[in-house]
Protein backbone atom coordinates (compact mmCIF):
# COMPACT_ATOMS: atom_id res chain seq x y z
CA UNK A 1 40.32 32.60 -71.83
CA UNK A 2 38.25 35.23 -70.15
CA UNK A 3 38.96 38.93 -71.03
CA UNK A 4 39.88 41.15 -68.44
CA UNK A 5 36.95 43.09 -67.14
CA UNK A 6 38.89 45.70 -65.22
CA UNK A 7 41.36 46.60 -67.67
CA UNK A 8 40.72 50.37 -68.46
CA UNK A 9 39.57 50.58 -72.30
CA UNK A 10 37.19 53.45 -74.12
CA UNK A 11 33.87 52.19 -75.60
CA UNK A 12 31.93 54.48 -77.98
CA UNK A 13 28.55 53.56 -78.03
CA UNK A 14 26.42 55.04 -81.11
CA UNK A 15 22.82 55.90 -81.07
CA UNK A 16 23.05 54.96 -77.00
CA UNK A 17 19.66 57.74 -76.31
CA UNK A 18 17.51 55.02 -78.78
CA UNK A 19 15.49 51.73 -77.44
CA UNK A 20 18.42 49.23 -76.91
CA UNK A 21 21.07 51.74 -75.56
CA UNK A 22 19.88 52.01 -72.57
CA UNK A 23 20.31 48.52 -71.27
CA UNK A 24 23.26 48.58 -73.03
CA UNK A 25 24.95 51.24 -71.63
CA UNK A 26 23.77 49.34 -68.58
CA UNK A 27 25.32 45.92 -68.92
CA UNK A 28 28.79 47.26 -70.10
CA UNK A 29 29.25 49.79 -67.30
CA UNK A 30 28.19 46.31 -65.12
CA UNK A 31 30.91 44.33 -66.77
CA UNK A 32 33.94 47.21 -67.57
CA UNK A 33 33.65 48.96 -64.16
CA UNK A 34 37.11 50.55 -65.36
CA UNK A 35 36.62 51.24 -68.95
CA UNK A 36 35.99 54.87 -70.38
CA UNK A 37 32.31 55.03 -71.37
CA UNK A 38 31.34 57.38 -74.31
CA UNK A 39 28.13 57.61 -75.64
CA UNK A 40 27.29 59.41 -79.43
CA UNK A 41 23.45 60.31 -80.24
CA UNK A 42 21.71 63.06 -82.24
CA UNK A 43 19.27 63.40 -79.63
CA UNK A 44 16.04 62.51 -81.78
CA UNK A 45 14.45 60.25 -78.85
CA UNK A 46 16.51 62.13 -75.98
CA UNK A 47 13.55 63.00 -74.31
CA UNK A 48 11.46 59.45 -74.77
CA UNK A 49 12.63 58.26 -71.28
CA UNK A 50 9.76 56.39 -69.82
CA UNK A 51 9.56 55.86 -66.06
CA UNK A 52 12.70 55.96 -64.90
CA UNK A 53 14.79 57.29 -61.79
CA UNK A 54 18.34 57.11 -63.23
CA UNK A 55 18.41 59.22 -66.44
CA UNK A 56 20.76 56.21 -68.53
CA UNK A 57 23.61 58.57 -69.78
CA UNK A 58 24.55 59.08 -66.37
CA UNK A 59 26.29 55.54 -66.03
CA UNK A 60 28.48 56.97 -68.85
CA UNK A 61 31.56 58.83 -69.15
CA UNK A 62 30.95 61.31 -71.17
CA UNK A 63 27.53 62.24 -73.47
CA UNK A 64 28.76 63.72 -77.04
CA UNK A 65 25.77 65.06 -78.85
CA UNK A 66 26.48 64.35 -83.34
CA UNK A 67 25.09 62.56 -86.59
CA UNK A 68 26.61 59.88 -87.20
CA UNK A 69 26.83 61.51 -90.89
CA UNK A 70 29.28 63.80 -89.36
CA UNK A 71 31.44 62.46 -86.53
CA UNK A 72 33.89 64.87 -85.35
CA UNK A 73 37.51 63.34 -85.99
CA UNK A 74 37.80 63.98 -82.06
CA UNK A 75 35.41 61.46 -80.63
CA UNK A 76 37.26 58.74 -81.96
CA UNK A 77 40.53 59.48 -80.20
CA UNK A 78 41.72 56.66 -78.08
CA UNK A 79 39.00 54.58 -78.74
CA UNK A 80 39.12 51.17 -78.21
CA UNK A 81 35.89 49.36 -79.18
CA UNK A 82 32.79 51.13 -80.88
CA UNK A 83 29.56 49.58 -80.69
CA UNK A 84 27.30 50.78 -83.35
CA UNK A 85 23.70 50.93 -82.57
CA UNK A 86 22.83 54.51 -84.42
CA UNK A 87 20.28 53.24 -87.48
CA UNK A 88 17.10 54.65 -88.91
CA UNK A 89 15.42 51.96 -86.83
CA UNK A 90 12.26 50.45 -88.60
CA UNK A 91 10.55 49.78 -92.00
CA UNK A 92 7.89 52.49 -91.35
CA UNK A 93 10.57 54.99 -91.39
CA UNK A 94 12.52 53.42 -93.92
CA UNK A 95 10.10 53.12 -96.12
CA UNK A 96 9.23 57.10 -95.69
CA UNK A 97 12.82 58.19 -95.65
CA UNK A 98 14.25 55.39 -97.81
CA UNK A 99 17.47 57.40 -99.14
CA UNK A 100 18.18 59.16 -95.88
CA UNK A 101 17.97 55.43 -94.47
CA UNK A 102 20.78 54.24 -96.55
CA UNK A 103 22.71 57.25 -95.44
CA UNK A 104 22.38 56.79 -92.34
CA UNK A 105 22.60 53.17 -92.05
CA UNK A 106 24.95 52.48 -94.76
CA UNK A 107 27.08 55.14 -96.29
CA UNK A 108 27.41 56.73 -92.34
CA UNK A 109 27.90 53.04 -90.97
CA UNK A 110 30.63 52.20 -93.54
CA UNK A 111 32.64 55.77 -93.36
CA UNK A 112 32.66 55.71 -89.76
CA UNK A 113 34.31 52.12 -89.67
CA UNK A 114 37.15 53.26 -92.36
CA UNK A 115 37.76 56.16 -90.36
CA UNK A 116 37.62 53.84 -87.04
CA UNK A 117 40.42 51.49 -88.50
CA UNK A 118 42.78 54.43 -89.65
CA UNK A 119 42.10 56.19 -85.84
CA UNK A 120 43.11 52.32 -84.30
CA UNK A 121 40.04 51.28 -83.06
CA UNK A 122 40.53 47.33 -82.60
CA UNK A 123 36.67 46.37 -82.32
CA UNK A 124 33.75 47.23 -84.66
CA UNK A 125 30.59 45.74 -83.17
CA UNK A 126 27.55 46.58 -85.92
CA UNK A 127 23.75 45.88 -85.08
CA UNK A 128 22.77 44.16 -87.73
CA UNK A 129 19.34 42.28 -88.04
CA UNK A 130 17.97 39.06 -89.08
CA UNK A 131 15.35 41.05 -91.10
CA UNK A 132 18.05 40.50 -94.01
CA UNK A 133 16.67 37.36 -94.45
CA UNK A 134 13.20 38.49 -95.98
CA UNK A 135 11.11 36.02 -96.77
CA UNK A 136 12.31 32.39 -96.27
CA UNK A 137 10.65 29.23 -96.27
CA UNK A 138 11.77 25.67 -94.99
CA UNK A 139 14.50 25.84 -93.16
CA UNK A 140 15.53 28.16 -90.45
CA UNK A 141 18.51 30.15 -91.98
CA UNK A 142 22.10 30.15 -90.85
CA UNK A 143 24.32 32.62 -91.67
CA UNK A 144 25.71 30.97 -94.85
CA UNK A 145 22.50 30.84 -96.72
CA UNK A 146 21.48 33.59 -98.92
CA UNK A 147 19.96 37.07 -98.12
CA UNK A 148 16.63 38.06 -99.61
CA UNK A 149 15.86 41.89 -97.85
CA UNK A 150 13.06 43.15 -98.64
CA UNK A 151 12.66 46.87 -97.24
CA UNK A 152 15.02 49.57 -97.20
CA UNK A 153 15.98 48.91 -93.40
CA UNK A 154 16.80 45.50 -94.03
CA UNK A 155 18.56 46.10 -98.03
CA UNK A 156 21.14 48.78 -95.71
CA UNK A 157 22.24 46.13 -93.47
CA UNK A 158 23.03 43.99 -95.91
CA UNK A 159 25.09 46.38 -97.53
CA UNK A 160 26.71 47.78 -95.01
CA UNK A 161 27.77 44.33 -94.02
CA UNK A 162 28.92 43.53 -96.99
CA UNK A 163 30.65 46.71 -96.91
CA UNK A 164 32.46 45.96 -93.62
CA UNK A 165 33.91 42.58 -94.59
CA UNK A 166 36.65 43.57 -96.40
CA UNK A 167 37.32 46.28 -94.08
CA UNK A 168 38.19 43.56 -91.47
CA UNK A 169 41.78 42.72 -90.43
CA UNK A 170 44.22 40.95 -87.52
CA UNK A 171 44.41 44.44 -85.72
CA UNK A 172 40.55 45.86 -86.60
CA UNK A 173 38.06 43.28 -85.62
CA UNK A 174 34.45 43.20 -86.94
CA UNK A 175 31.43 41.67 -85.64
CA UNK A 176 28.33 41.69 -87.29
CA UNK A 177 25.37 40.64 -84.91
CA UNK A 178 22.44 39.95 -86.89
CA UNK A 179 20.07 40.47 -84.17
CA UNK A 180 16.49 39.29 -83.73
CA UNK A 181 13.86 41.15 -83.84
CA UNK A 182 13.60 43.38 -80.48
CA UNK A 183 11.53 43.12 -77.60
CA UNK A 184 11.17 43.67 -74.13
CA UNK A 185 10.69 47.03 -71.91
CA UNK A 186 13.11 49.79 -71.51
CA UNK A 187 14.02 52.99 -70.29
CA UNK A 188 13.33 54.61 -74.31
CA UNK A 189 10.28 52.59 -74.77
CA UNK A 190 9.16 51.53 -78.44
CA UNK A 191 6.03 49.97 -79.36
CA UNK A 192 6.41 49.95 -82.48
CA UNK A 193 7.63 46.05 -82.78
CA UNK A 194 5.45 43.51 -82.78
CA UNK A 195 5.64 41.99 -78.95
CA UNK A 196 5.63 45.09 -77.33
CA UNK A 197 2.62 46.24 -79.65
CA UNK A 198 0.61 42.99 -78.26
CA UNK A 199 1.21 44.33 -74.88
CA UNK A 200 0.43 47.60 -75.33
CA UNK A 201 -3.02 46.58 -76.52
CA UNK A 202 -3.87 44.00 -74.27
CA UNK A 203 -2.63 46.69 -71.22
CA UNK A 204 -4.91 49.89 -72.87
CA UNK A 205 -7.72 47.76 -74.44
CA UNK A 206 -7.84 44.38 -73.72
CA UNK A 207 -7.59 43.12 -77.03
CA UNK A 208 -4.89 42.69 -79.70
CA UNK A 209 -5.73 43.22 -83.36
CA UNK A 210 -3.19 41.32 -85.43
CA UNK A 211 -2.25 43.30 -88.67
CA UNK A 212 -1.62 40.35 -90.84
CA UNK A 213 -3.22 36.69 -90.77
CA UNK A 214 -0.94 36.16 -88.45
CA UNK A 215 1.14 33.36 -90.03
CA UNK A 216 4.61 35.31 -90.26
CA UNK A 217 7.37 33.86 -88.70
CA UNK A 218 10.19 35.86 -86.61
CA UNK A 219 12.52 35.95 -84.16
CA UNK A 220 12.44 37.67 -81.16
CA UNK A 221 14.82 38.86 -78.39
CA UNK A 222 14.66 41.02 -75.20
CA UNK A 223 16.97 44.02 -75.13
CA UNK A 224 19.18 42.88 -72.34
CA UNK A 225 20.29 39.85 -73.95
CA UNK A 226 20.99 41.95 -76.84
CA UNK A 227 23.10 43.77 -74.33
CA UNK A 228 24.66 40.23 -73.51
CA UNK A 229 25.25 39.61 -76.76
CA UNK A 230 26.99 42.53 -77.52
CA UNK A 231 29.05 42.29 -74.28
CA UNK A 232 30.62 39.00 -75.66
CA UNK A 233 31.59 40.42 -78.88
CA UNK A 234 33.58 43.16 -77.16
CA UNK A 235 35.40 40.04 -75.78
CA UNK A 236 35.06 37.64 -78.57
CA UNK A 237 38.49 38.32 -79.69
CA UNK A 238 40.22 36.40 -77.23
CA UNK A 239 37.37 33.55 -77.86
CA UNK A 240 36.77 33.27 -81.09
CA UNK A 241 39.81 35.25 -83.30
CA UNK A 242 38.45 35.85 -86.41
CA UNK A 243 38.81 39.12 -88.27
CA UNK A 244 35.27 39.58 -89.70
CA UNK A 245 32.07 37.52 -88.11
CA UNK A 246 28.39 37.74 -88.87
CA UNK A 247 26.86 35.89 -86.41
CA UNK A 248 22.55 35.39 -85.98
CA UNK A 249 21.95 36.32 -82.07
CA UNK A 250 19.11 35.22 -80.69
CA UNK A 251 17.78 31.16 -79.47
CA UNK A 252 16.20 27.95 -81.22
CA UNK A 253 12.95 28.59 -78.99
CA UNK A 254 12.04 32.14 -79.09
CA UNK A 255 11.06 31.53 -83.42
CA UNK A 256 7.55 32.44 -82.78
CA UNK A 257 4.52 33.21 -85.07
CA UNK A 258 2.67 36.49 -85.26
CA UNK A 259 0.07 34.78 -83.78
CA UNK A 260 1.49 32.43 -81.03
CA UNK A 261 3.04 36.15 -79.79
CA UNK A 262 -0.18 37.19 -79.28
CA UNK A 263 -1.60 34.39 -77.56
CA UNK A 264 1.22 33.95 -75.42
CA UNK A 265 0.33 37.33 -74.36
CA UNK A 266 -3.39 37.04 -73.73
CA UNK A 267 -2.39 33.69 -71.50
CA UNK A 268 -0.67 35.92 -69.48
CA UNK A 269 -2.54 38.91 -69.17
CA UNK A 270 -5.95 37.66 -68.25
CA UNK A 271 -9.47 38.70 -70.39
CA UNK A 272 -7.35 39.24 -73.47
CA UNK A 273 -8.98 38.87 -76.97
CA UNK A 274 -7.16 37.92 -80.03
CA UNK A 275 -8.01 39.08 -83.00
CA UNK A 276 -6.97 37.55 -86.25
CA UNK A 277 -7.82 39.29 -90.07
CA UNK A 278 -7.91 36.46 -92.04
CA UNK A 279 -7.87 38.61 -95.25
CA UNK A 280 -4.67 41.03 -94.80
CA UNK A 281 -2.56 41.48 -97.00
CA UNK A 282 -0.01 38.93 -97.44
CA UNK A 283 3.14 39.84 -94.82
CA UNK A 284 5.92 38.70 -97.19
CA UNK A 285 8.48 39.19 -94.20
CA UNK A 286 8.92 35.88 -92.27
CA UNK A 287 11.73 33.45 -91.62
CA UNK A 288 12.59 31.42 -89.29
CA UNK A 289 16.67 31.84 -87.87
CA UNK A 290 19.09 29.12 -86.83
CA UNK A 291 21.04 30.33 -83.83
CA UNK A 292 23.39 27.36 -83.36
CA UNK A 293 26.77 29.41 -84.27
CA UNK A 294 26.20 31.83 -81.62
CA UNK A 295 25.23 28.67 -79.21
CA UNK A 296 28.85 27.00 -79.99
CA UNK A 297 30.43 30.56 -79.92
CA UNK A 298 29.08 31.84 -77.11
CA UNK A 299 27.69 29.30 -74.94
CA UNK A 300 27.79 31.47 -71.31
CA UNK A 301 26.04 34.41 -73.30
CA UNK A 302 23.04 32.76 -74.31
CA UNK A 303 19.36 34.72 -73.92
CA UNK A 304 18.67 33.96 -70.36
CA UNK A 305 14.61 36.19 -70.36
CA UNK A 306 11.97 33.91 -72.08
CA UNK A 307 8.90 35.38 -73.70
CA UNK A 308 7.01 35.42 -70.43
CA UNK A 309 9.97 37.46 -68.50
CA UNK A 310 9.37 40.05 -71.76
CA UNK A 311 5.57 40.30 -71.68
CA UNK A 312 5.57 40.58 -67.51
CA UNK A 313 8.25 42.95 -67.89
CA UNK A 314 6.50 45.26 -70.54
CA UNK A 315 3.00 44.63 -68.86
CA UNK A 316 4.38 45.72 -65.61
CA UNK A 317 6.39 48.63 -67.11
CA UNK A 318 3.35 50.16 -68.73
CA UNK A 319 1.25 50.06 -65.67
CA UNK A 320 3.73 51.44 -63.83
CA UNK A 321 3.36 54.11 -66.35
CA UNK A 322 -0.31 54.52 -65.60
CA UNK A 323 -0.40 53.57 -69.27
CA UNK A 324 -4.10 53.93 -70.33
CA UNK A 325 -4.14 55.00 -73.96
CA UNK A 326 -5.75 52.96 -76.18
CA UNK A 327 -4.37 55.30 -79.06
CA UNK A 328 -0.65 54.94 -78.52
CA UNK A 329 -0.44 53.88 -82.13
CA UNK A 330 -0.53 57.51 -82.95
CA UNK A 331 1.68 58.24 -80.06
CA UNK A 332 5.25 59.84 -79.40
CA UNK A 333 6.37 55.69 -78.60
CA UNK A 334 5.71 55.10 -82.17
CA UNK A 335 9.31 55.78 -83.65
CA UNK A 336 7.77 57.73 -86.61
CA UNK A 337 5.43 59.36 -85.15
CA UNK A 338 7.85 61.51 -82.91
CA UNK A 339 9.66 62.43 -86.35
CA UNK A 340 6.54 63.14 -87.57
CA UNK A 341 6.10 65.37 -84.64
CA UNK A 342 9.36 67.00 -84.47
CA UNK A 343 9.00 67.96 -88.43
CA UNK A 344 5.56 69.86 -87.97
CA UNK A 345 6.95 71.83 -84.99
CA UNK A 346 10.09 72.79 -87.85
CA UNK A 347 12.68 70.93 -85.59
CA UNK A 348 13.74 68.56 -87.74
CA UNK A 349 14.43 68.79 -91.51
CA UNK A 350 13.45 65.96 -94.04
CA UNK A 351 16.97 64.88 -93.89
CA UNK A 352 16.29 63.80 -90.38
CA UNK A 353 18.63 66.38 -89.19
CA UNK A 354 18.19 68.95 -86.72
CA UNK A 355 17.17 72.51 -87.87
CA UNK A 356 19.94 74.76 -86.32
CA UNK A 357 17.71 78.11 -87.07
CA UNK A 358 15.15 76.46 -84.22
């Protein structure tokens, strides 16, 4: 049974002005051309936007401008479905802001869900991450086999997850979609993950330095079929009716070493060097992911853009750009550099809240 795309339904989509909303808000305006579209940011990235004609809050509804630390009870009337993207969004920043991290992506994450249920929200769809899995060798893990995080980022997902499990019921819904690791270009463009790093440096300087020895294993996904993904959840009720699921999203073939990223890159972007350091430091974060639940769960929302689709689309996105600086690590598309940024012009407070005397 197919859900009913035109029946008229309010989605609230947190954190919609960071990397993934975009294509997000994108692909459900695409498939709920009726429902009510409401997106919910603090506005840290707002400006980010990189090449783009159609600023992406303008497919929505309505924009509402809050911390997800303090929700106004008001957004949440007669809301249907929330999809929860707001996070502190990497380890960098995690590691730098570790207690405002599990604030904000655990203590926020879990009030907002209580108060969701007691407002009648049916659908709780949390971006989770397969990052939760830390450091696993053998076999690729499934989402039965134990958790080992090992950064603040991935210790808040698992317990906000945990958190949201028992919160679950017949008439509140809760998916947990552990996703790969991101990828791919976008309207808020991040470089701060590890394929769209590669690009970046084979585009500015025709050469990508690995950081590690390049052994690490992940994941990887492009943002639309994250969008996908998240699109079947909204509907996975009628599919798949249980009250609480934690599902890994992402596909057998896209678990890729560090190092076979980068060399798929420099085969497709010719004159590329690879460069390998041997003696890093040990990267303790690598595992390997078994997808095969979402594959019987899901089967017509499977990732559809291979790793080729993500480097031409990021190569051509960044040229597009005129995108010439070999620097950008110390650029505004590094995540915590544009905190950084905002807190030495007194914007932003060490909460990662806005300063309301500026």
């Amino acid at each position: 049974m197919q859900p009913d795309r035109n029946f008229t339904m309010k989605i609230l989509i947190t954190g919609n002005m960071g990397y993934v909303g975009p294509s997000v808000v994108k692909q459900m305006r695409e498939s709920y051309p009726g429902a009510v579209l409401v997106g919910l940011d603090i506005g840290l990235f707002a400006n980010c936007t990189t090449n783009i004609d159609l600023l992406p809050e303008c497919r929505l509804d309505q924009q509402l401008f809050a911390d997800v630390r303090h929700i106004p009870a008001a957004c949440l009337d007669g809301v249907d479905v929330i999809v929860h993207l707001a996070a502190i969004s990497n380890d960098p920043i995690g590691n730098l802001f570790e207690e405002v991290t599990y604030e904000v992506n655990y203590r926020a994450s879990v009030e907002l869900a209580r108060r969701a249920k007691a407002s009648g929200v049916k659908s709780f769809i949390y971006a989770s991450s397969c990052s939760m899995y830390g450091a696993s060798a053998g076999e690729a893990r499934k989402e039965t086999d134990a958790l080992d995080p090992l950064t603040a980022y991935a210790r808040s997902k698992v317990l906000t997850e945990e958190a949201l499990r028992p919160l679950a019921s017949d008439r509140f819904h809760v998916t947990s979609l552990r996703f790969s690791t991101a990828c791919g270009m976008s309207d808020r463009l991040r470089l701060d993950l590890v394929l769209n790093d590669f690009v970046a440096c084979a585009v500015t300087s025709g050469r990508i330095t690995i950081l590690s020895d390049g052994t690490p294993w992940r994941p990887l996904i492009d943002v639309r079929d994250m969008a996908r993904a998240i699109d079947w959840a909204i509907s996975r009720h009628s599919l798949c009716d249980v009250a609480f699921l934690a599902v890994n999203i992402g596909s057998q073939e896209r678990n890729y070493q560090v190092r076979g990223l980068a060399e798929a890159v420099a085969k497709i972007i010719p004159g590329v060097e690879v460069e390998i350091n041997p003696n890093a430091p040990e990267d303790k974060r690598s595992y390997c992911v078994d997808f095969s639940l979402f594959k019987s769960l899901a089967p017509a929302y499977q990732p559809v853009n291979s790793l080729e689709d993500s480097i031409v689309g990021l190569k051509d996105g960044l040229c597009q750009l005129g995108f010439n600086n070999a620097d950008f690590r110390s650029s505004h598309f590094m995540r915590l550099i544009h905190l950084k940024h905002l807190m030495s012009k007194n914007y932003l407070t060490r909460e990662l809240s806005w300063d309301k005397g500026r």
